[in-house]
C-alpha atoms as a PDB file:
ATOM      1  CA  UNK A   1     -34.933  30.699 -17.511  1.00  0.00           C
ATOM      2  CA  UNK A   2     -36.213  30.715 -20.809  1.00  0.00           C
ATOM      3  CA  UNK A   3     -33.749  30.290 -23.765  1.00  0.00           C
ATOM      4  CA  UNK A   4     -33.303  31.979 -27.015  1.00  0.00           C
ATOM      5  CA  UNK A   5     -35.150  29.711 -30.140  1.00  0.00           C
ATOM      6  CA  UNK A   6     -31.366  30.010 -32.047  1.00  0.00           C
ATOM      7  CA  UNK A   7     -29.727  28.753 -28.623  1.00  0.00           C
ATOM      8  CA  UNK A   8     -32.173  25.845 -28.856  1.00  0.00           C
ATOM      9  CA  UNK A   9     -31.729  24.901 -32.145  1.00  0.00           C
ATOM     10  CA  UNK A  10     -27.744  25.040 -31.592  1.00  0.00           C
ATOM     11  CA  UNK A  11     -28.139  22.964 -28.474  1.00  0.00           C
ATOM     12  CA  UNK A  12     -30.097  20.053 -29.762  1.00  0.00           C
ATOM     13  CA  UNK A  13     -27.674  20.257 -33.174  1.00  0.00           C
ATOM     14  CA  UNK A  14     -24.962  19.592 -30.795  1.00  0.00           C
ATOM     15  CA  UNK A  15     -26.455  17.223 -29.013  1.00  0.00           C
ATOM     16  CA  UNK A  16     -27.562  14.654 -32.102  1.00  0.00           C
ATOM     17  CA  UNK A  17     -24.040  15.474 -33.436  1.00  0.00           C
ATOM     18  CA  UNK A  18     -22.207  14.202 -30.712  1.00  0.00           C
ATOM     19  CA  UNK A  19     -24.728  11.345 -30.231  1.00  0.00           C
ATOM     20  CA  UNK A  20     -23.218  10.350 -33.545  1.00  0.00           C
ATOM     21  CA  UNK A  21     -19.913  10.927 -33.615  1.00  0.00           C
ATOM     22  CA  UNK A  22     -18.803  10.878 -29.439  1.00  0.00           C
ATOM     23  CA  UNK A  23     -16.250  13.100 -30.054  1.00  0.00           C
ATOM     24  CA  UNK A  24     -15.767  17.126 -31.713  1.00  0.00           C
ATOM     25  CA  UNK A  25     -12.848  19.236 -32.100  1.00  0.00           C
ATOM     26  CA  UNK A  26     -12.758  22.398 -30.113  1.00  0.00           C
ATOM     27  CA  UNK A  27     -12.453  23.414 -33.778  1.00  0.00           C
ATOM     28  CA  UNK A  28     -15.757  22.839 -35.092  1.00  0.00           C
ATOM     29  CA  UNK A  29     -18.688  25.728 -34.441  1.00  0.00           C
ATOM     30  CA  UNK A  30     -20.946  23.671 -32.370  1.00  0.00           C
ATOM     31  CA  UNK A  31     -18.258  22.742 -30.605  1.00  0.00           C
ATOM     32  CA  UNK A  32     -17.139  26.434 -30.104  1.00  0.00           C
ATOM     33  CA  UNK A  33     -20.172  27.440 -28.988  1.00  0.00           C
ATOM     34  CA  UNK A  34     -20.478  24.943 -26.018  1.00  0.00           C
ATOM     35  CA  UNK A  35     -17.337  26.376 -24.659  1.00  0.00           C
ATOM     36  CA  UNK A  36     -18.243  29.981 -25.244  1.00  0.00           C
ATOM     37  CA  UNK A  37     -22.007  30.111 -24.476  1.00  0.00           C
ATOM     38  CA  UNK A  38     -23.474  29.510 -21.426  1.00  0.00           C
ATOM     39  CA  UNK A  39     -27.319  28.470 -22.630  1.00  0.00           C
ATOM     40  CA  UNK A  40     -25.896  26.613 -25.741  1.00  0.00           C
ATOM     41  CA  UNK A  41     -23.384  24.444 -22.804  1.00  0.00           C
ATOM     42  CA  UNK A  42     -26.243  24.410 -20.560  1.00  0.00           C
ATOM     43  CA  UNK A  43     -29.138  22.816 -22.635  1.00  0.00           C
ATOM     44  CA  UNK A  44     -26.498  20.117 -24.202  1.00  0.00           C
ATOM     45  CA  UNK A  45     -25.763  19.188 -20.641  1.00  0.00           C
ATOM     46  CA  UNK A  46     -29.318  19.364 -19.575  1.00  0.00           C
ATOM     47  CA  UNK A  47     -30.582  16.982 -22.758  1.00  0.00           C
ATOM     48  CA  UNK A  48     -27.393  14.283 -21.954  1.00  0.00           C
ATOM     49  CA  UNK A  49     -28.278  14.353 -18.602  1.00  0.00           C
ATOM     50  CA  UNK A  50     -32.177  13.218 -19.440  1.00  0.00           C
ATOM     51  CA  UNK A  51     -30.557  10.347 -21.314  1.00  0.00           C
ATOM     52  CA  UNK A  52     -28.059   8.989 -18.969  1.00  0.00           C
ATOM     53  CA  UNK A  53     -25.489  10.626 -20.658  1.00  0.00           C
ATOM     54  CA  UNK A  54     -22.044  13.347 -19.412  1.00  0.00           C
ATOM     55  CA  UNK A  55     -20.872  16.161 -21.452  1.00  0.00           C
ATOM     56  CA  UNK A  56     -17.326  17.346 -20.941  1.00  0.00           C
ATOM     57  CA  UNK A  57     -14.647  19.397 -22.900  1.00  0.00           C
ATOM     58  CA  UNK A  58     -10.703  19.511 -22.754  1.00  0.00           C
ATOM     59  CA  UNK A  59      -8.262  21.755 -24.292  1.00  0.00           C
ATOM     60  CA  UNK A  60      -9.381  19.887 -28.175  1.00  0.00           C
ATOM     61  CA  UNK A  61     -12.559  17.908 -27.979  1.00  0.00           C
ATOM     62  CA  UNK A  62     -15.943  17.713 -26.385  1.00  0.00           C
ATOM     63  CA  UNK A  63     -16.897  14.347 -25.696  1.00  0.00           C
ATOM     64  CA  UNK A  64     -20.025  12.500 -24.932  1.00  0.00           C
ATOM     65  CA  UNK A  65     -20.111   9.748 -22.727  1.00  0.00           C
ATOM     66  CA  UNK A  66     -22.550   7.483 -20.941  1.00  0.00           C
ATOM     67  CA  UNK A  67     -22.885   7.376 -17.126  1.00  0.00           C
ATOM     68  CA  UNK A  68     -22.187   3.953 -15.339  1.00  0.00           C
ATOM     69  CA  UNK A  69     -25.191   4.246 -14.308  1.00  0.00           C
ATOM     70  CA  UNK A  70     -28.860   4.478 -15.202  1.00  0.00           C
ATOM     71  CA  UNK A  71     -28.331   5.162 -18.650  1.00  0.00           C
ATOM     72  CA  UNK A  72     -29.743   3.599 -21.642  1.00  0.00           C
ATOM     73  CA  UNK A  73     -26.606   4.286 -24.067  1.00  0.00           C
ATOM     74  CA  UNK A  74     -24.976   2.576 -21.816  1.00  0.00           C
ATOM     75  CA  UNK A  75     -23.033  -0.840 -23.398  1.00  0.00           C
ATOM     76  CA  UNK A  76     -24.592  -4.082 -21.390  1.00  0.00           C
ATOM     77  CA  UNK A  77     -23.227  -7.629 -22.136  1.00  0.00           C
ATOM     78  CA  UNK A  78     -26.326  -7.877 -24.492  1.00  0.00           C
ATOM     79  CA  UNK A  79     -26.016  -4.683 -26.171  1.00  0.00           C
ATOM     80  CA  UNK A  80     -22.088  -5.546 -26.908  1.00  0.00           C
ATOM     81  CA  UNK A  81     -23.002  -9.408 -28.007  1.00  0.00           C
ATOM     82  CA  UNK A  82     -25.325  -8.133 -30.592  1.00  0.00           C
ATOM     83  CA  UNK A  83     -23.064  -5.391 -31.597  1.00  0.00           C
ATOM     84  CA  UNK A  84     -19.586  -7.648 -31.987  1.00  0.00           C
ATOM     85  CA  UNK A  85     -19.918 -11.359 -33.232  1.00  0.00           C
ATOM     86  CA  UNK A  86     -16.867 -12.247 -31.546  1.00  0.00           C
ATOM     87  CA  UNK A  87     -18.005 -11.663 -27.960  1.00  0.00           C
ATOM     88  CA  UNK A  88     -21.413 -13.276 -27.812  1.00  0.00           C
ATOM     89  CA  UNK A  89     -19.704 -15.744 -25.104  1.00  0.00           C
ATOM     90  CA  UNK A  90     -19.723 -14.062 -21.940  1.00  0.00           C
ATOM     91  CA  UNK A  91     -16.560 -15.025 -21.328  1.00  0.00           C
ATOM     92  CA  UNK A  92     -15.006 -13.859 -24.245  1.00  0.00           C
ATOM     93  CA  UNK A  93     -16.569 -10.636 -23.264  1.00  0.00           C
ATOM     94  CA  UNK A  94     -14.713 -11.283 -19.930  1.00  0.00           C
ATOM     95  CA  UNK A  95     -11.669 -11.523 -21.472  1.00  0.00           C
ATOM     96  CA  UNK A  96     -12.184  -8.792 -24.126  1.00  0.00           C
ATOM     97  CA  UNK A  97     -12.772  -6.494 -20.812  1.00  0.00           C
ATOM     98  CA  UNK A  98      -9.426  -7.829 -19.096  1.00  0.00           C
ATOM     99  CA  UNK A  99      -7.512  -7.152 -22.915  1.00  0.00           C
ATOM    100  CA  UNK A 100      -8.662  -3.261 -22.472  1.00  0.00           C
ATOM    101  CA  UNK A 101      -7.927  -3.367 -18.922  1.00  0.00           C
ATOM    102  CA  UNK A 102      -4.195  -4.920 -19.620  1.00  0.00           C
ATOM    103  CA  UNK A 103      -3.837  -2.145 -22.939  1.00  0.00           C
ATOM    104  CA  UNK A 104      -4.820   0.851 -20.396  1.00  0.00           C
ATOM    105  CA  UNK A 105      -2.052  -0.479 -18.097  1.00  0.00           C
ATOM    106  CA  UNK A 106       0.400  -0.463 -20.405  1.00  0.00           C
ATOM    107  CA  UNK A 107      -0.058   2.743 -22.149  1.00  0.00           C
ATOM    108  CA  UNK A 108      -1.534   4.765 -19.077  1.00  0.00           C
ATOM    109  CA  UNK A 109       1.726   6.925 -18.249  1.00  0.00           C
ATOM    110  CA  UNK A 110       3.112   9.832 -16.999  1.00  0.00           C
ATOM    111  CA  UNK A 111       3.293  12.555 -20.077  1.00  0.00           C
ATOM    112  CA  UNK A 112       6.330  11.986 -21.340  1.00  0.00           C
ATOM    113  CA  UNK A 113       6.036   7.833 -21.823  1.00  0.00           C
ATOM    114  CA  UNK A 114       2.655   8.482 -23.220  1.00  0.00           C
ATOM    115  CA  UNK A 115       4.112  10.734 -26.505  1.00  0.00           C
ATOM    116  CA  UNK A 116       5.919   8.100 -27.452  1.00  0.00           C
ATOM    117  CA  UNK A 117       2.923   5.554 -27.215  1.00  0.00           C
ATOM    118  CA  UNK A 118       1.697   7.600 -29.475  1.00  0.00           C
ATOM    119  CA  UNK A 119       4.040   7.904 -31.482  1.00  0.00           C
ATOM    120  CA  UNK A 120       5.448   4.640 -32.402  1.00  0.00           C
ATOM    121  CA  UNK A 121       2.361   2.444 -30.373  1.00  0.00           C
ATOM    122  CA  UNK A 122       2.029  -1.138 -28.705  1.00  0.00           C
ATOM    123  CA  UNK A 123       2.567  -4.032 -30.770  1.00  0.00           C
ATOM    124  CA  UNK A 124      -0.020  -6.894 -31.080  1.00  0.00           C
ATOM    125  CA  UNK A 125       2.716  -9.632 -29.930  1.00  0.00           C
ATOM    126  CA  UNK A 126       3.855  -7.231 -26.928  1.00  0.00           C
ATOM    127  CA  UNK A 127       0.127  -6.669 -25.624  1.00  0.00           C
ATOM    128  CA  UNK A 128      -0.689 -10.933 -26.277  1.00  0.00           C
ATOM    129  CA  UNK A 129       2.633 -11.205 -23.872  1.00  0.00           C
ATOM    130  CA  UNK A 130       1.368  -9.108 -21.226  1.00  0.00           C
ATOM    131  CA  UNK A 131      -2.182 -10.597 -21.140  1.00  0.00           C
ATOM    132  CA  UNK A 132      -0.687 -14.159 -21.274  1.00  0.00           C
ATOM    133  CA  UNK A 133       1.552 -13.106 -18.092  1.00  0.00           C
ATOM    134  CA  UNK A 134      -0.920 -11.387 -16.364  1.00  0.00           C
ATOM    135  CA  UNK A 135      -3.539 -13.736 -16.757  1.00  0.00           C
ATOM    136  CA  UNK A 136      -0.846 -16.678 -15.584  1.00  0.00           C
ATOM    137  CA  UNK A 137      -0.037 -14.615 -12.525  1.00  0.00           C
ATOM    138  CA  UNK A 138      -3.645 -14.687 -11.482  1.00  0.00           C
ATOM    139  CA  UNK A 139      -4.087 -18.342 -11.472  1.00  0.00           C
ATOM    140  CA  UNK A 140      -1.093 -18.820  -9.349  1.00  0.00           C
ATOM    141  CA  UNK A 141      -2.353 -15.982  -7.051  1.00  0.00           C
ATOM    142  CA  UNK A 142      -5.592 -18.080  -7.117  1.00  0.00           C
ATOM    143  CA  UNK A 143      -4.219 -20.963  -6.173  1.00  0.00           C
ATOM    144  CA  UNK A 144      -2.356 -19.563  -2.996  1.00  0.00           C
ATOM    145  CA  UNK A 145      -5.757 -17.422  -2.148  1.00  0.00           C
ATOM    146  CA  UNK A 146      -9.182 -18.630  -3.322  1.00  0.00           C
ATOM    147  CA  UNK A 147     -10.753 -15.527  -1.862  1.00  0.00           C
ATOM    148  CA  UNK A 148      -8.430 -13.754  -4.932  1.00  0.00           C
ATOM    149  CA  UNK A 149     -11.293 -14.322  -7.770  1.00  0.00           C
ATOM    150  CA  UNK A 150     -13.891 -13.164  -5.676  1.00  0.00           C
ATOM    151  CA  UNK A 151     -12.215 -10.069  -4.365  1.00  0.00           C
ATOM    152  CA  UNK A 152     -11.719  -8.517  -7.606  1.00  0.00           C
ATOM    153  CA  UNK A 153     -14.523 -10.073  -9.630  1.00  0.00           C
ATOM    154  CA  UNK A 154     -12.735 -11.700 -11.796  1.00  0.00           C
ATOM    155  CA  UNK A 155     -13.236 -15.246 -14.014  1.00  0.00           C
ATOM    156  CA  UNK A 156      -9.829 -16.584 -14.260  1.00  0.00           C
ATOM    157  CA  UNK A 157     -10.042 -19.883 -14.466  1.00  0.00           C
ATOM    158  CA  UNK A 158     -12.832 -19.308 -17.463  1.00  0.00           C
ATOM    159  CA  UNK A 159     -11.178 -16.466 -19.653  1.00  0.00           C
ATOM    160  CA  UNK A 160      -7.608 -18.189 -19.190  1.00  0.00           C
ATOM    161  CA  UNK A 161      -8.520 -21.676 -20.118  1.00  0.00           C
ATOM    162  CA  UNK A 162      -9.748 -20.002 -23.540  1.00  0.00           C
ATOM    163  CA  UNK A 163      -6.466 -17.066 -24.058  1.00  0.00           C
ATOM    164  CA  UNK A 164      -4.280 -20.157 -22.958  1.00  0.00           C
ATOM    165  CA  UNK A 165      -5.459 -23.473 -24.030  1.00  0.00           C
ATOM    166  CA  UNK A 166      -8.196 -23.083 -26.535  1.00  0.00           C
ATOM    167  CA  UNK A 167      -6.614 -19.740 -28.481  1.00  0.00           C
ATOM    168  CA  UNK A 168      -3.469 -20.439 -30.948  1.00  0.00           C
ATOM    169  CA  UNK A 169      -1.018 -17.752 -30.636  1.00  0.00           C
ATOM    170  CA  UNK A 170      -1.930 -16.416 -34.381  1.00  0.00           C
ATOM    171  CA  UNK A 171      -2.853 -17.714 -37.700  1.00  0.00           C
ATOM    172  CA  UNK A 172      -1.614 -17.372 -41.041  1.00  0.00           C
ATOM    173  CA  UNK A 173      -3.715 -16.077 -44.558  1.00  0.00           C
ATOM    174  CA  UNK A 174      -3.333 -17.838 -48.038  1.00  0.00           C
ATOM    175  CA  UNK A 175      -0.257 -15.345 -48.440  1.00  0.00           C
ATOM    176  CA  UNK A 176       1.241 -16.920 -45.661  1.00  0.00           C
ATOM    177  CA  UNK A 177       0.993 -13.627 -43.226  1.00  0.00           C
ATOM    178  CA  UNK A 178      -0.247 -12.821 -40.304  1.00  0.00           C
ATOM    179  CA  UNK A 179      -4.015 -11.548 -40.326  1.00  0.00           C
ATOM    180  CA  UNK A 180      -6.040 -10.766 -37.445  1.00  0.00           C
ATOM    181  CA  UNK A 181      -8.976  -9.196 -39.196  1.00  0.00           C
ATOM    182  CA  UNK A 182     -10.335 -12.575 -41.333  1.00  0.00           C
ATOM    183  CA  UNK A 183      -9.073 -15.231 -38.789  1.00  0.00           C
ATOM    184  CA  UNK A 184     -10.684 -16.475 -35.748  1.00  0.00           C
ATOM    185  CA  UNK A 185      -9.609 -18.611 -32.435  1.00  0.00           C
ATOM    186  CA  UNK A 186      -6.469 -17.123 -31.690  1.00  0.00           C
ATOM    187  CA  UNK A 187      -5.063 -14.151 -29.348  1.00  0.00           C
ATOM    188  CA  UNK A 188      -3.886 -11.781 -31.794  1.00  0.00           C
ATOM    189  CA  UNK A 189      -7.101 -11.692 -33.848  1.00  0.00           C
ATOM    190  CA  UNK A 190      -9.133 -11.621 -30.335  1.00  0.00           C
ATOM    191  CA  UNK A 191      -6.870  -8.763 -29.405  1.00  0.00           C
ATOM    192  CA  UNK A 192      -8.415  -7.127 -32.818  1.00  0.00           C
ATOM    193  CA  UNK A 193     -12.074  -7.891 -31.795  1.00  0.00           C
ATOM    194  CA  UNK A 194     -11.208  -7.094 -28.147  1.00  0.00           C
ATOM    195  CA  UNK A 195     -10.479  -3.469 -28.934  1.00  0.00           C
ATOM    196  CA  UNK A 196     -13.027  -2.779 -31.907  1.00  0.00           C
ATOM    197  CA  UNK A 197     -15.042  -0.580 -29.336  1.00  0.00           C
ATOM    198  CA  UNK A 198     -11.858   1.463 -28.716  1.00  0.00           C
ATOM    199  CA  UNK A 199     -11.312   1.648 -32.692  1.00  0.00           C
ATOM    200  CA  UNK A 200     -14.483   2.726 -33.411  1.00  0.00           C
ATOM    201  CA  UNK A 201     -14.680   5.572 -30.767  1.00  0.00           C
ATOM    202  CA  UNK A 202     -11.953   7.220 -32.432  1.00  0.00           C
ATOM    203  CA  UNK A 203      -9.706   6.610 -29.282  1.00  0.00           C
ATOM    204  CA  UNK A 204      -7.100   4.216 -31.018  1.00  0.00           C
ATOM    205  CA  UNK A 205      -5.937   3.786 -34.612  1.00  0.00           C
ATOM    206  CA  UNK A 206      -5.489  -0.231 -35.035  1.00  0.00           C
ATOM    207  CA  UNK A 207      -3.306  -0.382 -37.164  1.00  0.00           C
ATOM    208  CA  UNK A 208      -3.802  -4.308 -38.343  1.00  0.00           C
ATOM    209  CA  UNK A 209      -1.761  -4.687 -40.733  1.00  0.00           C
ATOM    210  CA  UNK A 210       1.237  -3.914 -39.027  1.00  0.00           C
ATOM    211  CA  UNK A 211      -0.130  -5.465 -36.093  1.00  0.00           C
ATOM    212  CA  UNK A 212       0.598  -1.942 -33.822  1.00  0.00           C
ATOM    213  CA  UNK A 213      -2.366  -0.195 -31.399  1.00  0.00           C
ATOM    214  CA  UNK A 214      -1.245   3.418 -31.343  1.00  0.00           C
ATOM    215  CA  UNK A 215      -2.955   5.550 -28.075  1.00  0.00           C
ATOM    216  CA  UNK A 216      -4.672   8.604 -29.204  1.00  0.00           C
ATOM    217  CA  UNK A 217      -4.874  12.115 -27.313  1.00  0.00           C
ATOM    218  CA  UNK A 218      -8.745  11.502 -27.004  1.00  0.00           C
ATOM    219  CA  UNK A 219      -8.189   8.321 -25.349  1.00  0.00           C
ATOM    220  CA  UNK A 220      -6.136  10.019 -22.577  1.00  0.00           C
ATOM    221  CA  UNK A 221      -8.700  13.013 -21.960  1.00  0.00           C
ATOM    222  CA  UNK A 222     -11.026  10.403 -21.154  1.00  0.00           C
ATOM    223  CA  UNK A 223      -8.245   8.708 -18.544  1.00  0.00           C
ATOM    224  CA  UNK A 224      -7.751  12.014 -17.005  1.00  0.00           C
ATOM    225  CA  UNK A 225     -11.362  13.185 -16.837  1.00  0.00           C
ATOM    226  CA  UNK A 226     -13.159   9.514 -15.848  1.00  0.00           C
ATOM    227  CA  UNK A 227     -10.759   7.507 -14.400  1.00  0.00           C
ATOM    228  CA  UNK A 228      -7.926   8.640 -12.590  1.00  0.00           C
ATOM    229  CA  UNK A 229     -10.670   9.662  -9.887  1.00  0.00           C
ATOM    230  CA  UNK A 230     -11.700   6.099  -9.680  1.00  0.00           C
ATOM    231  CA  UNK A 231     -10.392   3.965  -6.635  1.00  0.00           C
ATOM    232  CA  UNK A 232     -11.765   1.290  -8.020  1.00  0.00           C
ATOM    233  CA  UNK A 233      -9.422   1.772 -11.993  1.00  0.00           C
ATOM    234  CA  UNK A 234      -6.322   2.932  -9.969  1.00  0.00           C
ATOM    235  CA  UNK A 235      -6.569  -0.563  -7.672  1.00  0.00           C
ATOM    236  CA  UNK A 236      -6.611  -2.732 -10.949  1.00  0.00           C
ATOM    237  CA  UNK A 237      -4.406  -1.276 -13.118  1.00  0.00           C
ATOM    238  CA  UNK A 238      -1.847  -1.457  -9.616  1.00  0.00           C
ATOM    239  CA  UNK A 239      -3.466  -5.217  -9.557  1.00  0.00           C
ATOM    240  CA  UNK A 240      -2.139  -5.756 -13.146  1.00  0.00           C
ATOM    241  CA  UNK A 241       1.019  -3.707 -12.860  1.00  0.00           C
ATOM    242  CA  UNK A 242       2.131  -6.155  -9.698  1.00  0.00           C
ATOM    243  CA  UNK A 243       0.966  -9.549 -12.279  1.00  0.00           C
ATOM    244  CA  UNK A 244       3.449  -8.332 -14.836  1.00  0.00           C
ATOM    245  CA  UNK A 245       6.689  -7.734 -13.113  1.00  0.00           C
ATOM    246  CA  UNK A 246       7.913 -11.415 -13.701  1.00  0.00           C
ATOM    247  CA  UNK A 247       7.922 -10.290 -18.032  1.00  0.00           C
ATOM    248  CA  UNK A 248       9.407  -7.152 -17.189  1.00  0.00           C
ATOM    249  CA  UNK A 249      12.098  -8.822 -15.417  1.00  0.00           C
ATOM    250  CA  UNK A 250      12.827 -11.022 -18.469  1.00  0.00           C
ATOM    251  CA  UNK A 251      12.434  -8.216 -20.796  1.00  0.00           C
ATOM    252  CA  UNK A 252      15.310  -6.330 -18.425  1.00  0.00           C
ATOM    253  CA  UNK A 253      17.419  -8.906 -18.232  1.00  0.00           C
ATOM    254  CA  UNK A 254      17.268  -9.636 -22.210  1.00  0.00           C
ATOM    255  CA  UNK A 255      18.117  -6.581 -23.014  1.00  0.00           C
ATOM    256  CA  UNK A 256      20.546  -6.238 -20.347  1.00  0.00           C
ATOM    257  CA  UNK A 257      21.862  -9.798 -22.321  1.00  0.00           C
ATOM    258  CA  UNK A 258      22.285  -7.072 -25.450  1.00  0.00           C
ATOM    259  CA  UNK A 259      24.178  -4.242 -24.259  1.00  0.00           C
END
């Protein structure tokens, strides 16, 4: 079928502009013309397709996405080392994967929990709780099963001697405050580097200086279109769920201590 030279031109104009910025409001005209022309949506998804790449549009963005798979926009350990300083080990980039992981279990809810995520967000001290819990869970779990690390992939005796021996908890600026964006070596200002790729997809606003991750919409159209399919996400985030019930046993019990 041969297309229209306009449809062309508004096809490839999407294309680049998504290539740059990953996500577009339903709002903007490109945008509005992938959902309500059939060539224009066709030769976007044709052109990602050719470079590894998935088109997809929800009720307020279109988003562009790389494949698992087979795609060269996809983000290897080498593409990500060169990319952020901070995870040039590979297993800080472990850990930095686990961190995500550990955030997406916390704020991946049913509606009503996840509007007031976004509203009022996930501390930096809650999420270094839940990582340091999860991640001690595992190396008990390894202890009683050595076929545990193996099963699910996973470097725990690596990425927790770094989050719990070699990291400090924080550390503090000339002013004598907390700062996780000039600081190195400890777990708040890892969680900072750890979710950069997050930040700069528009899917979170890190909101460093009052050390708070807030979940944006775009983030969860991305859940419910990628992973929620996934066998594979669902078994993990269960995986990490089950490592953290010993915290949110303490945390019920303290506040039970309050009322």
């Amino acid at each position: 079928m041969a297309f229209k030279q306009e449809e062309l031109e508004n096809g490839a104009a999407l294309f680049f502009k998504l290539l740059e910025e990953e996500i577009l409001s339903v709002s903007d005209p490109l945008a509005e013309k992938y959902r309500t022309n059939s060539e224009v949506h066709n030769i976007v998804n044709t052109m990602a397709a050719e470079a590894g790449l998935r088109v997809f549009s929800t009720a307020k963005n279109v988003h562009l996405v790389s494949k698992a798979r087979g795609s060269s926009f996809a983000n290897s350990y080498t593409q990500m080392k060169e990319k952020y300083s901070g995870l040039r080990r590979k297993r800080y980039f472990y850990l930095a994967n686990i961190i995500i992981s550990i955030f997406l279990a916390e704020i991946d809810k049913e509606s009503h929990v996840r509007i007031r995520w976004e509203e009022e967000g996930i501390s930096y001290h809650r999420l270094s709780d839940l990582v340091t819990a999860t991640l001690e869970s595992w190396l008990e779990r390894k202890k009683e099963d050595e076929s545990f690390t193996q099963n699910w992939s996973i470097a725990v005796e690596e990425v927790a001697e770094l989050w719990l021996t070699e990291f400090s908890e924080y550390r503090l600026n000339k002013d004598e405050q907390v700062d996780v964006t000039r600081t190195k070596g400890n777990r708040l200002s890892f969680i900072n580097t750890a979710l950069k790729p997050l930040t700069e997809q528009g899917l979170i606003i890190d909101q460093s200086d009052e050390l708070k991750l807030i979940p944006k919409a775009e983030l969860y159209e991305r859940l419910d279109e990628l992973y929620h399919s996934q066998k594979r996400y669902n078994k993990f985030m269960d995986l990490i769920l089950e490592s953290r019930k010993e915290l949110e046993e303490e945390d019920q019990n303290a506040q039970t201590e309050q009322n």
